[in-house]
N, C-alpha and C. Protein backbone atom coordinates (compact mmCIF):
# COMPACT_ATOMS: atom_id res chain seq x y z
N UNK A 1 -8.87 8.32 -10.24
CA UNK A 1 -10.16 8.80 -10.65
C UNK A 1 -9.94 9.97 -11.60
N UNK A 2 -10.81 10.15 -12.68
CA UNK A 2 -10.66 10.59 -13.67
C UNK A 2 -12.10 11.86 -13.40
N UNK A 3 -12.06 13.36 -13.92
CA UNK A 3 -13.03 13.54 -14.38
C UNK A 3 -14.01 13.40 -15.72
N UNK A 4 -15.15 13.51 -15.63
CA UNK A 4 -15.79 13.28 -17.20
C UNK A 4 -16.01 14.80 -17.57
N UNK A 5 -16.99 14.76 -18.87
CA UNK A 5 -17.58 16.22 -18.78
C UNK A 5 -19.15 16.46 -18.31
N UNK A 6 -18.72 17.23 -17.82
CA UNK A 6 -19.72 17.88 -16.83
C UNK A 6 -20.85 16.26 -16.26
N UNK A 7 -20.34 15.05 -16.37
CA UNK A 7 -21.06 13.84 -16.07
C UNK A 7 -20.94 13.69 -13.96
N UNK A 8 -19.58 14.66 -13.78
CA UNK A 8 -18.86 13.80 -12.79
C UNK A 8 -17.93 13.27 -12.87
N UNK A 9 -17.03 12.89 -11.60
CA UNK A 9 -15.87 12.32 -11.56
C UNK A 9 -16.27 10.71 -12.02
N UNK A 10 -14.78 9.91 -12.72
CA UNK A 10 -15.20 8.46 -12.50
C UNK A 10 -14.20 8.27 -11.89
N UNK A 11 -13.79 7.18 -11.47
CA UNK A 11 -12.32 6.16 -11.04
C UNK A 11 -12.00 5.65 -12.25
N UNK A 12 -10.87 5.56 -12.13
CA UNK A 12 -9.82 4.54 -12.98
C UNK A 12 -9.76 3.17 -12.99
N UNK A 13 -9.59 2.71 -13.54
CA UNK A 13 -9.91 0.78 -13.71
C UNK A 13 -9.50 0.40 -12.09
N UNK A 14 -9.72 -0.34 -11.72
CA UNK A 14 -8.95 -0.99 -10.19
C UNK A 14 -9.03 0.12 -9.06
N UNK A 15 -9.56 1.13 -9.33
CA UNK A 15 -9.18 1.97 -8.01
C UNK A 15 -9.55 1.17 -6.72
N UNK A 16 -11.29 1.18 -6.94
CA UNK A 16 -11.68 0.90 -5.68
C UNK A 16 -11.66 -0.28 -5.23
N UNK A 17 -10.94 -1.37 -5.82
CA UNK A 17 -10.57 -2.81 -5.56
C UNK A 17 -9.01 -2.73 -5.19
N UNK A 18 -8.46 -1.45 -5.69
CA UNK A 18 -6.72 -1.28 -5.22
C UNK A 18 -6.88 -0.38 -4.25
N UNK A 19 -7.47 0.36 -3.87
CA UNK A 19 -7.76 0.86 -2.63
C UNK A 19 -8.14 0.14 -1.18
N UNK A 20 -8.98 -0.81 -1.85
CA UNK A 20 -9.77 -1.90 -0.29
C UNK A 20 -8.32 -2.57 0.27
N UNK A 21 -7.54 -3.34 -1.38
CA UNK A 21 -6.41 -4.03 -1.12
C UNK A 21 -5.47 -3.05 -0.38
N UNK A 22 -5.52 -2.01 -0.48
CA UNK A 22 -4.34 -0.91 0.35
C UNK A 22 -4.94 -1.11 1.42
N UNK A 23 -6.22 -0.81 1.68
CA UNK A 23 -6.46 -0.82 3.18
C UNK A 23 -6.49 -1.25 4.24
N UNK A 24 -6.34 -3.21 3.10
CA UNK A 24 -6.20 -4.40 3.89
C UNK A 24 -5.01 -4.63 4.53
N UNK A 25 -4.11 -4.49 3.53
CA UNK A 25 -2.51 -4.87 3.72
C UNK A 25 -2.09 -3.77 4.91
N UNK A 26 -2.24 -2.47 4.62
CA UNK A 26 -2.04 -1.40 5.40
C UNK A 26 -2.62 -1.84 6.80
N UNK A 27 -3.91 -1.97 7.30
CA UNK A 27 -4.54 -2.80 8.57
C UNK A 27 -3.56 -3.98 9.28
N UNK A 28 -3.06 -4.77 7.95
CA UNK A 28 -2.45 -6.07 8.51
C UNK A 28 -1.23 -5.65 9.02
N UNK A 29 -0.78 -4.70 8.06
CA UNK A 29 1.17 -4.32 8.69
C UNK A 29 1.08 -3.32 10.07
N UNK A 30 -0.24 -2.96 10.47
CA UNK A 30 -0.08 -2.23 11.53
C UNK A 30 -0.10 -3.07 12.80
N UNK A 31 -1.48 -3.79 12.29
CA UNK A 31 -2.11 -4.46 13.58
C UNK A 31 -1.07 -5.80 13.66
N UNK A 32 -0.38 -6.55 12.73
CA UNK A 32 0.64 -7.44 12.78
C UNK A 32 1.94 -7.01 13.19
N UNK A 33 2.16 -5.84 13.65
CA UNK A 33 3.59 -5.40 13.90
C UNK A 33 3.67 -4.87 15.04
N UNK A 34 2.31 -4.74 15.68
CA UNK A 34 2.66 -3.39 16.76
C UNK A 34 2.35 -4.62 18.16
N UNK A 35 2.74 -5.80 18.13
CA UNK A 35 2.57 -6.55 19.10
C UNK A 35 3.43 -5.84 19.98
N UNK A 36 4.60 -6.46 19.70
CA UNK A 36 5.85 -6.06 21.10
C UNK A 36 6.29 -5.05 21.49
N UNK A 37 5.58 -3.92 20.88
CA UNK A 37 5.42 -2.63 21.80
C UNK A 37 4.66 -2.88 23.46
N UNK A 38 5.45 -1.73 24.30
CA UNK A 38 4.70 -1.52 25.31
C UNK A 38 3.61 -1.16 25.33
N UNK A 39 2.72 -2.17 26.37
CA UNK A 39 1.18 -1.55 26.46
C UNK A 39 1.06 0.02 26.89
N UNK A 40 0.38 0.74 26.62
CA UNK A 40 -1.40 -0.12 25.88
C UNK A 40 -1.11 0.40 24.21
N UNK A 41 0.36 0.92 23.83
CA UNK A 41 0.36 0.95 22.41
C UNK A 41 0.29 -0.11 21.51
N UNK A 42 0.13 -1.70 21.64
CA UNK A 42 -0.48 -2.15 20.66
C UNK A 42 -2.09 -2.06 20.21
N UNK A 43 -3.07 -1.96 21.50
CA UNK A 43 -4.38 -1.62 21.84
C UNK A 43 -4.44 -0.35 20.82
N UNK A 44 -4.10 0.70 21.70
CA UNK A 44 -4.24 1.78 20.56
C UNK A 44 -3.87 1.83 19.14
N UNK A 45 -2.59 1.21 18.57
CA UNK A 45 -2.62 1.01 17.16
C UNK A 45 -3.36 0.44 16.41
N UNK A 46 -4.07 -0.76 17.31
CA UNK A 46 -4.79 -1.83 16.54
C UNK A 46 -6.62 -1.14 16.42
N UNK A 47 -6.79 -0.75 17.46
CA UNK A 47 -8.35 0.34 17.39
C UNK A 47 -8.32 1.63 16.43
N UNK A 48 -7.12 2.25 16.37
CA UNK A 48 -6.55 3.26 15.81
C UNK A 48 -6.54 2.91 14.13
N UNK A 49 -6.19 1.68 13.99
CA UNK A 49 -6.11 1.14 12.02
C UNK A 49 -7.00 0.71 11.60
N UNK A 50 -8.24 0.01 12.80
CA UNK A 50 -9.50 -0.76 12.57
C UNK A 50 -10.36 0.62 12.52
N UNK A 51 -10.23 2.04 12.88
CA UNK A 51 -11.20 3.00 12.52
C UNK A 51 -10.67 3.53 11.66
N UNK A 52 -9.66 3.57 11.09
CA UNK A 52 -9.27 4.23 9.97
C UNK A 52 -9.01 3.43 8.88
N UNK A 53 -9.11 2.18 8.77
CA UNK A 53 -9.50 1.38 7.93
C UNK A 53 -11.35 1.40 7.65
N UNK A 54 -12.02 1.63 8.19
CA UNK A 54 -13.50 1.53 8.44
C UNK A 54 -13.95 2.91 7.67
N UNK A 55 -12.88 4.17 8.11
CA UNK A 55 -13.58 5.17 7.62
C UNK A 55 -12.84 5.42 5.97
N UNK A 56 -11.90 5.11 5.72
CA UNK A 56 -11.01 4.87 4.48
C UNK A 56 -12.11 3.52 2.77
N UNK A 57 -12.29 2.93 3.74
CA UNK A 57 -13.17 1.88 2.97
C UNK A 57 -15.07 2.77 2.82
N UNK A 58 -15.20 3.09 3.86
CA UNK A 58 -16.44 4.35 3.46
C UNK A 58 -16.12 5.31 2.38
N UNK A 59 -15.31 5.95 2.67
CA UNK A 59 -15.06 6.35 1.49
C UNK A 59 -14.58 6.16 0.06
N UNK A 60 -14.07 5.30 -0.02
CA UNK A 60 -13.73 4.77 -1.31
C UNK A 60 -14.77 4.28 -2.08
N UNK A 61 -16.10 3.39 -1.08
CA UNK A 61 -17.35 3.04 -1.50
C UNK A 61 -18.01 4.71 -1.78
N UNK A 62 -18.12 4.93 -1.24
CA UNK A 62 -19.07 6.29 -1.58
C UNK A 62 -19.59 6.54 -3.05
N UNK A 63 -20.50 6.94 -3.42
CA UNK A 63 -21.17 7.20 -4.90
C UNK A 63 -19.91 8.19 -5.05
N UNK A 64 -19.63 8.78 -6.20
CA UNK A 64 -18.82 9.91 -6.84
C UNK A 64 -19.84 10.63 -7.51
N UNK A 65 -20.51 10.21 -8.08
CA UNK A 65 -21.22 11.15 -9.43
C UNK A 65 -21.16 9.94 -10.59
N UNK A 66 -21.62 10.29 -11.33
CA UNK A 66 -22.00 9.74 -12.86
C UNK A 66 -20.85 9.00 -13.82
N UNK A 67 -20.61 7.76 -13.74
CA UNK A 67 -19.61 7.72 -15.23
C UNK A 67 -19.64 8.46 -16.50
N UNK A 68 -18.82 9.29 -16.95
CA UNK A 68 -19.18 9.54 -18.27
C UNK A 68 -19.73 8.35 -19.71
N UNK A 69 -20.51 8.62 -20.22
CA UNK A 69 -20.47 7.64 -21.68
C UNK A 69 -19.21 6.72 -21.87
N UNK A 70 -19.72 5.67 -22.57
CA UNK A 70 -18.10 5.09 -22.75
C UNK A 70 -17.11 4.34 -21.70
N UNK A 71 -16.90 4.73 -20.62
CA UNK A 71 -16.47 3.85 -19.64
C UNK A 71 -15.03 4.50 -20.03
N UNK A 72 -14.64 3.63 -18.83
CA UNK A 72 -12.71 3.78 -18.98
C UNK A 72 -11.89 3.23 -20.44
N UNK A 73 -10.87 4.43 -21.06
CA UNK A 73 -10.33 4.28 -21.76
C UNK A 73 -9.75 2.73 -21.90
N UNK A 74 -9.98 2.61 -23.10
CA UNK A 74 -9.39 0.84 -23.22
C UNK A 74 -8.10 0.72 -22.52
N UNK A 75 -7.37 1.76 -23.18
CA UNK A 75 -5.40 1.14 -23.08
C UNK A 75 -5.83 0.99 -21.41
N UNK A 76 -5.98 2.13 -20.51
CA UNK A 76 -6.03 1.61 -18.71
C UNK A 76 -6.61 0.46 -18.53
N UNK A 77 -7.98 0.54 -18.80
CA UNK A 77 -8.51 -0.72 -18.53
C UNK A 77 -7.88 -2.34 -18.94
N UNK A 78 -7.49 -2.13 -20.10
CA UNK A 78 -6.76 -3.34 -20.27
C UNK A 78 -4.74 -3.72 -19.88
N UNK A 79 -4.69 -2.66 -19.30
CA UNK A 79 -3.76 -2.83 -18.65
C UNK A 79 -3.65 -3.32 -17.28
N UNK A 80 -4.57 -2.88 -16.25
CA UNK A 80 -4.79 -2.93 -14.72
C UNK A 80 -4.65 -3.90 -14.62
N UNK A 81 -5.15 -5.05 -14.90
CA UNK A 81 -4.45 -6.69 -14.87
C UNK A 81 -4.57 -7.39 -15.69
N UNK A 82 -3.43 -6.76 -16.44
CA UNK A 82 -2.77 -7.29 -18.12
C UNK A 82 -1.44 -7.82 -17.96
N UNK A 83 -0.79 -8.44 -18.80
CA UNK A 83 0.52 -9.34 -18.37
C UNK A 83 1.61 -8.50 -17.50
N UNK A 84 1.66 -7.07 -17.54
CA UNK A 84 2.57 -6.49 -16.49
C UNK A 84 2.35 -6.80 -15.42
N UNK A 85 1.30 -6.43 -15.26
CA UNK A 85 0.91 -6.32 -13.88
C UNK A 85 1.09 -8.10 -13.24
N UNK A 86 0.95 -8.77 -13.99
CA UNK A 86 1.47 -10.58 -13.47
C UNK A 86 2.40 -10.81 -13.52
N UNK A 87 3.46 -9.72 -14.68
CA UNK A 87 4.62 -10.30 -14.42
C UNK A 87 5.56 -9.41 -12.88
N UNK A 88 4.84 -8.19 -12.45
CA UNK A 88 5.11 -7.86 -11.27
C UNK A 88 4.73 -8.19 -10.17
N UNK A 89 3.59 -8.81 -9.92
CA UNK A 89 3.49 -9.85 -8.92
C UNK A 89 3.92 -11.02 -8.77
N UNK A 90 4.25 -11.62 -10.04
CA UNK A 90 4.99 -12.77 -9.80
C UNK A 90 6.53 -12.68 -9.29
N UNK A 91 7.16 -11.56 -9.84
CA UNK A 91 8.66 -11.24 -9.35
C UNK A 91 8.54 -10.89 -7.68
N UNK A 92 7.25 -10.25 -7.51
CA UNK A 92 7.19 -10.10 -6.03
C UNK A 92 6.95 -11.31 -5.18
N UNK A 93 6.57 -12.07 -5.75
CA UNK A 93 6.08 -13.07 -4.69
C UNK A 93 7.17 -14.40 -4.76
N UNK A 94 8.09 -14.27 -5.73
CA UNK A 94 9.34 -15.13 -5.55
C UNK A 94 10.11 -14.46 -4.67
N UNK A 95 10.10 -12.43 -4.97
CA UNK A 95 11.13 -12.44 -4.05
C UNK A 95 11.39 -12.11 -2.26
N UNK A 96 9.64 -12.10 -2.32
CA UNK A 96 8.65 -12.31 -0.96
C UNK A 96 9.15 -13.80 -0.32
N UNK A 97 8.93 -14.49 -0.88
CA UNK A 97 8.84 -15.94 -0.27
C UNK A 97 10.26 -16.60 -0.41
N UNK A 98 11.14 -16.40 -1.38
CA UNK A 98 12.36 -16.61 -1.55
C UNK A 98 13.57 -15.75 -0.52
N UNK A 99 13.11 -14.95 -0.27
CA UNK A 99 14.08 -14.17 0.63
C UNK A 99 13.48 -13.99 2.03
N UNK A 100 11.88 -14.48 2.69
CA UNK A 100 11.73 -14.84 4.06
C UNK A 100 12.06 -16.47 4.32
N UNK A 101 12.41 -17.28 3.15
CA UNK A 101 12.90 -18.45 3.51
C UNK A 101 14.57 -17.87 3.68
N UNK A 102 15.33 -17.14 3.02
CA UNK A 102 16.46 -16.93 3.54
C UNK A 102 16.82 -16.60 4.96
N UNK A 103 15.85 -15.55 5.19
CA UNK A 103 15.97 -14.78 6.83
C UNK A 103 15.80 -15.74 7.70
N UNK A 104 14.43 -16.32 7.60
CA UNK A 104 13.99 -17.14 8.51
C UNK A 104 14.70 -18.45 9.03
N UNK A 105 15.05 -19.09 7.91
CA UNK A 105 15.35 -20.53 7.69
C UNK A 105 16.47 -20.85 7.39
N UNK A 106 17.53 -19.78 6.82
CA UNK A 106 18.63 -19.96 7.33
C UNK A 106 20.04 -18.41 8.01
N UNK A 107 19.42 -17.93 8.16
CA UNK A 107 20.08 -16.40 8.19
C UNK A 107 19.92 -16.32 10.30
N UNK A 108 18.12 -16.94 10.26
CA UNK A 108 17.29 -16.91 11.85
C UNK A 108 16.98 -15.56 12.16
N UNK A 109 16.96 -14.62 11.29
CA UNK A 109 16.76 -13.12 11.56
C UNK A 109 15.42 -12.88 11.28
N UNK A 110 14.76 -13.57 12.10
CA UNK A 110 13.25 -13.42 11.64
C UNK A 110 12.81 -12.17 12.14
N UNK A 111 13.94 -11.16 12.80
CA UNK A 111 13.14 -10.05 13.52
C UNK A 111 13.34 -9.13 12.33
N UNK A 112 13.48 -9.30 11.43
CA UNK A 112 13.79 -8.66 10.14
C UNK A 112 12.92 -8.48 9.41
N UNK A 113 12.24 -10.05 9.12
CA UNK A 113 10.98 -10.21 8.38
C UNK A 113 10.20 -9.65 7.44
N UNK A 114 10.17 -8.20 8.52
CA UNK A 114 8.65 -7.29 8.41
C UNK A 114 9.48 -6.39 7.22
N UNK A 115 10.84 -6.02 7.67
CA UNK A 115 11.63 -5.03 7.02
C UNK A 115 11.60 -5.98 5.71
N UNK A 116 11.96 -6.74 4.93
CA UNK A 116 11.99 -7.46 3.53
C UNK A 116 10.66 -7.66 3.61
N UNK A 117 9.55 -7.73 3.95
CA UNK A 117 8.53 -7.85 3.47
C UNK A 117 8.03 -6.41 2.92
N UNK A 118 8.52 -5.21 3.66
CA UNK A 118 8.42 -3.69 3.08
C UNK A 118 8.88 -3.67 2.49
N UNK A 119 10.08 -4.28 2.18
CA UNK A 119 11.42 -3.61 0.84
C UNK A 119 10.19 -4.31 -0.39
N UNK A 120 10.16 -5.66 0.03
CA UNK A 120 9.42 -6.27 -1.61
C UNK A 120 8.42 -5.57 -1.94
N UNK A 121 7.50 -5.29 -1.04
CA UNK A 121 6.44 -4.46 -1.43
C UNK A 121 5.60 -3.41 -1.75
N UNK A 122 7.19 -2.54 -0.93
CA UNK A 122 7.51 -1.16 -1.75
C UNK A 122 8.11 -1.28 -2.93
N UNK A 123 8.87 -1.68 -3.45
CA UNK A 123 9.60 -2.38 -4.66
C UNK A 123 9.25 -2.63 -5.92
N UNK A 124 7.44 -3.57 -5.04
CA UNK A 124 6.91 -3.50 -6.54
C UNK A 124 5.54 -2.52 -6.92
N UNK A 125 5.97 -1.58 -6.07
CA UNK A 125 4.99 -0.46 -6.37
C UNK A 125 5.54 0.65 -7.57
N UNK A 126 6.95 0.46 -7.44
CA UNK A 126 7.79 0.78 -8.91
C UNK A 126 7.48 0.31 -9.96
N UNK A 127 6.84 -1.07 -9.73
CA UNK A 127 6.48 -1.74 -11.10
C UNK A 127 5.37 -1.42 -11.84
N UNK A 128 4.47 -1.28 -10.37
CA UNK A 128 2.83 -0.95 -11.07
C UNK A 128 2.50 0.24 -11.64
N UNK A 129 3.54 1.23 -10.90
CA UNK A 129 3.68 2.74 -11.49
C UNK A 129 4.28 2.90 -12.45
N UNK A 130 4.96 1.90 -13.12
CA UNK A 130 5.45 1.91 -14.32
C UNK A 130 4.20 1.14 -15.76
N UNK A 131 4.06 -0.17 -15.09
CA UNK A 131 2.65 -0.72 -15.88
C UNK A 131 1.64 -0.04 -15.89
N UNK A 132 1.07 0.95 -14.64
CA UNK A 132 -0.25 1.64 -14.76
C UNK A 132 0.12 2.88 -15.48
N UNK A 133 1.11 3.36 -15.80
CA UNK A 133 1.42 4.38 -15.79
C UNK A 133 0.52 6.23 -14.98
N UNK A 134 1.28 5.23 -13.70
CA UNK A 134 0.62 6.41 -12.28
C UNK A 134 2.03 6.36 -11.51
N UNK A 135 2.72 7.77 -12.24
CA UNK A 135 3.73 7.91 -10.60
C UNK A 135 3.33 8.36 -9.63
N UNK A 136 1.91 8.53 -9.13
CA UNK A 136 1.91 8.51 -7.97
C UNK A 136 2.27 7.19 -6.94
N UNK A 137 1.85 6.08 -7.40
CA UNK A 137 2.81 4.76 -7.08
C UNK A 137 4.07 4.49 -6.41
N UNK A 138 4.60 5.46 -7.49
CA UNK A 138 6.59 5.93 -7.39
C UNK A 138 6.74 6.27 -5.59
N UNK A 139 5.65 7.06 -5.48
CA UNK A 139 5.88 7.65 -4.03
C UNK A 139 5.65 6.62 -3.27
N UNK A 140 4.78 5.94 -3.27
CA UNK A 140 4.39 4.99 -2.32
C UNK A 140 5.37 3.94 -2.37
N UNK A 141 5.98 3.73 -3.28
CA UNK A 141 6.95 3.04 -3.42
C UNK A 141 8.44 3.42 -2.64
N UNK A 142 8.74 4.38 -2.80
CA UNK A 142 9.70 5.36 -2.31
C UNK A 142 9.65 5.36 -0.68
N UNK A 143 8.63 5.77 0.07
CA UNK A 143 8.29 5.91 0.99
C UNK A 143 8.55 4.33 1.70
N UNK A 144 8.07 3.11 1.28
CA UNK A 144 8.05 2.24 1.80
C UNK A 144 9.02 1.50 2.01
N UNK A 145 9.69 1.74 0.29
CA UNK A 145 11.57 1.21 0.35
C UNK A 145 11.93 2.23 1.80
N UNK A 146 12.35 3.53 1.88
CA UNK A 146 12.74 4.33 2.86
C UNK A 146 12.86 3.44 4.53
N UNK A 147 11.18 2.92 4.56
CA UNK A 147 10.66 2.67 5.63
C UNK A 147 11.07 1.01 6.37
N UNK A 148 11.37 0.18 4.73
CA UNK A 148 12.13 -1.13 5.14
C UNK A 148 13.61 -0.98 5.15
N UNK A 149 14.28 0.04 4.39
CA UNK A 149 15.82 0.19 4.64
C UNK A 149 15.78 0.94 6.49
N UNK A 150 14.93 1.48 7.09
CA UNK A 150 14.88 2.02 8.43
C UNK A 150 15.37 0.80 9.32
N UNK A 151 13.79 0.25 8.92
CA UNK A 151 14.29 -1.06 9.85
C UNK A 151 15.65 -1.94 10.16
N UNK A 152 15.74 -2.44 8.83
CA UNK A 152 17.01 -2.83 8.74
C UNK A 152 18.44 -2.33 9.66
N UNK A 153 18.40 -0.95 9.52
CA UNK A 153 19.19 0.19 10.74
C UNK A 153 18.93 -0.12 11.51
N UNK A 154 17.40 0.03 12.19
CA UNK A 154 17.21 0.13 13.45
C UNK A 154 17.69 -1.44 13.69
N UNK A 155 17.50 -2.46 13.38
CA UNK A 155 18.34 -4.17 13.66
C UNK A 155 19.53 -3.62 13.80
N UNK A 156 20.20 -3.30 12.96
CA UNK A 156 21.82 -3.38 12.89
C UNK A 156 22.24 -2.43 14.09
N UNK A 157 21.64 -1.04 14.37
CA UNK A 157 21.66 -0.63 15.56
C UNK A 157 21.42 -1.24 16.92
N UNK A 158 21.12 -2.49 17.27
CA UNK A 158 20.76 -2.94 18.25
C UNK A 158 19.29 -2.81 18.70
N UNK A 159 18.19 -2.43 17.74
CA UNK A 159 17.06 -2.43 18.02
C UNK A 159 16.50 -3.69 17.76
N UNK A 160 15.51 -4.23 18.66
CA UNK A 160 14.71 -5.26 18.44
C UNK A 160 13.64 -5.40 17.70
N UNK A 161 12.90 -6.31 17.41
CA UNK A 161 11.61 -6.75 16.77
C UNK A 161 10.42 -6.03 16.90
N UNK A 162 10.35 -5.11 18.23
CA UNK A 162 9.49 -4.17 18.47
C UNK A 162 9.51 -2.93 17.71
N UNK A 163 10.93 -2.19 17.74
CA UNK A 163 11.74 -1.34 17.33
C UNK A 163 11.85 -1.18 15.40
N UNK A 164 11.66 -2.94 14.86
CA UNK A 164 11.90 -2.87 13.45
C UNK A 164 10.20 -2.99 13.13
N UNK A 165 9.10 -3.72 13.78
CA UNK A 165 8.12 -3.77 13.94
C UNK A 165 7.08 -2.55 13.65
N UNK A 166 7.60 -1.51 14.27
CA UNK A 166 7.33 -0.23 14.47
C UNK A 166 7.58 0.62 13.19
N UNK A 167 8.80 0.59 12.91
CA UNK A 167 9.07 1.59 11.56
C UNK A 167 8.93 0.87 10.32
N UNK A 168 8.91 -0.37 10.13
CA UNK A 168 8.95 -0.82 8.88
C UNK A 168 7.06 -1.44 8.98
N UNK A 169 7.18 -2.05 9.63
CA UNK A 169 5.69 -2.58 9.89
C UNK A 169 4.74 -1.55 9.94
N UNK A 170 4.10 -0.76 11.29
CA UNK A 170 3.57 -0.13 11.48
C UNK A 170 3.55 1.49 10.03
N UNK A 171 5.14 1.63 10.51
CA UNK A 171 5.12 2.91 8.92
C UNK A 171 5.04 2.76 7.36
N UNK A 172 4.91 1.56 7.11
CA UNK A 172 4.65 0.84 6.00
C UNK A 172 3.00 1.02 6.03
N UNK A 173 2.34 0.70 7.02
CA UNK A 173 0.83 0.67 6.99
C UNK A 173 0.25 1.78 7.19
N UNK A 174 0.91 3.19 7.60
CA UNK A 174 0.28 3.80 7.84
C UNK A 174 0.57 4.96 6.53
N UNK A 175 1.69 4.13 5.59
CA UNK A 175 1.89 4.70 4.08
C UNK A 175 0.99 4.45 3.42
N UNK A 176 0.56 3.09 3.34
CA UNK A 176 -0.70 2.67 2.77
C UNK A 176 -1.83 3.30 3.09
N UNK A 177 -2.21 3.47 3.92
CA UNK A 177 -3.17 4.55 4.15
C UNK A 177 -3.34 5.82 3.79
N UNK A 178 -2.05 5.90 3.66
CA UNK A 178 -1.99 7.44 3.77
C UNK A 178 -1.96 7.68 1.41
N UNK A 179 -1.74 6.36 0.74
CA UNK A 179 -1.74 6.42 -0.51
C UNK A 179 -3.23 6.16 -0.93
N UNK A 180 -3.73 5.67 0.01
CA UNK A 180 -5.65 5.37 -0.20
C UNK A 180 -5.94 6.54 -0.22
N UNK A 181 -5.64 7.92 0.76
CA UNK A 181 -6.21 9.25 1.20
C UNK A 181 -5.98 10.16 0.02
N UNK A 182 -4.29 9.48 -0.54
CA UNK A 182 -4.21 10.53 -1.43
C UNK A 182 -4.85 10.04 -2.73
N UNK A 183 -5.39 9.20 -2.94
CA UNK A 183 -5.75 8.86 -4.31
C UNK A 183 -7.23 9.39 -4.17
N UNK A 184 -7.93 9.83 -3.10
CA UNK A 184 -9.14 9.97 -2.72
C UNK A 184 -9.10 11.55 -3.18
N UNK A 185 -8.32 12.02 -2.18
CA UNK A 185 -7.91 13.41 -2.03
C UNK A 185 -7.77 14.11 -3.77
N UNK A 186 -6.90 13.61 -4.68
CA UNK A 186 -6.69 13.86 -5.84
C UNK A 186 -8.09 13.98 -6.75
N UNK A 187 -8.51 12.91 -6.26
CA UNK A 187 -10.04 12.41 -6.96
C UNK A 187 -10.89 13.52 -6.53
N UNK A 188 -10.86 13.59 -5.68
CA UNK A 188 -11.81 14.91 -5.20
C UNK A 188 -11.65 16.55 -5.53
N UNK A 189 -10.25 16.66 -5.93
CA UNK A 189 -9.48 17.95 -6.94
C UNK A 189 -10.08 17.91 -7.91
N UNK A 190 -9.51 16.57 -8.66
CA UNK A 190 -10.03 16.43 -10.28
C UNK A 190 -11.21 16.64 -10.33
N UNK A 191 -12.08 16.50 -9.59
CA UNK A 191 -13.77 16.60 -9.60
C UNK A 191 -14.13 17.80 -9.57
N UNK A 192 -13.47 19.07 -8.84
CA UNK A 192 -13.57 20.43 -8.61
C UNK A 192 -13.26 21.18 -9.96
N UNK A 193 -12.56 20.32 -10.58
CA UNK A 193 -12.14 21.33 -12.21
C UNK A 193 -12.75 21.52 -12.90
N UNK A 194 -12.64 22.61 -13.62
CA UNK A 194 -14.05 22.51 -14.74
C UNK A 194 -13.04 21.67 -16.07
């Protein structure tokens, strides 16, 4: 989110459609991972991401104030889903689906899963922060690689599916969240400036 003059803050092309998508994915890696924990911590994670998904999506809807004249600068706007941005989802989703057919189908390390599904998708948050040109991305990216190389440890350490579930799954989603807050949070700075 951008400020205008004296119009109000606006958002940036995709925010609040890349925000819902954070909130979704973020919801799914919590509430999809925190099964084989001991009760009642899947209960609580899963009530715990469904209200903070609820109050995260309120806010992102929320009015801001006024677009300035003019709308979003062309170059952003026609970038947000312009051929980068397809050619980074497409590298993600070969190497999403190409490397859980490895684990799964012939490796059998499906307790892994969650951890290569964080690596890819922290991975290509490098990309979009490079196409959008927003390193704030970089972080979220950073954070999430961090959070699927964990897992991975915690496997090779003798931890189970609960154990990789937890840090790559669950802390993966609660990164995502936590990159919805800050894009909110920022937005709400930029708005305070003259």
């Amino acid at each position: 989110m951008t400020s205008g003059e004296n119009n109000g803050p606006r958002r940036v092309p995709g925010h609040i459609i890349g925000s819902i998508i954070a909130t979704g994915f973020g919801t799914g890696f919590i509430a999809g991972n925190c099964g084989k924990l001991d009760d009642p911590w899947p209960q609580v994670l899963r009530v715990g991401a469904a209200l903070a998904a609820a109050a995260l999506i309120i806010a992102v809807l929320r009015p801001r104030g006024a677009a300035p004249a003019g709308g979003p600068r062309p170059d952003r706007a026609g970038r947000f889903m312009g051929r980068g941005y397809w050619i980074v989802v497409a590298i993600e989703v070969l190497a999403l689906f190409g490397g859980l057919a490895v684990i799964n189908a012939v490796l059998h390390r499906f307790e892994v899963s969650v951890a290569w599904v964080a690596l890819v998708v922290g991975l290509h948050f490098y990309g979009l922060g490079y196409v959008w040109s927003a390193p704030m991305y970089h972080w979220l990216a950073t954070a999430m690689t961090v959070l699927a190389a964990a897992g991975f440890v915690v496997f090779l350490a003798g931890g189970g599916e609960a154990g990789v579930g937890l840090v790559s799954g669950v802390g993966s989603g609660i990164a995502l969240y936590g990159a919805v807050l800050w894009g909110l949070t920022r937005g709400r700075l930029r708005a305070g400036r003259p």
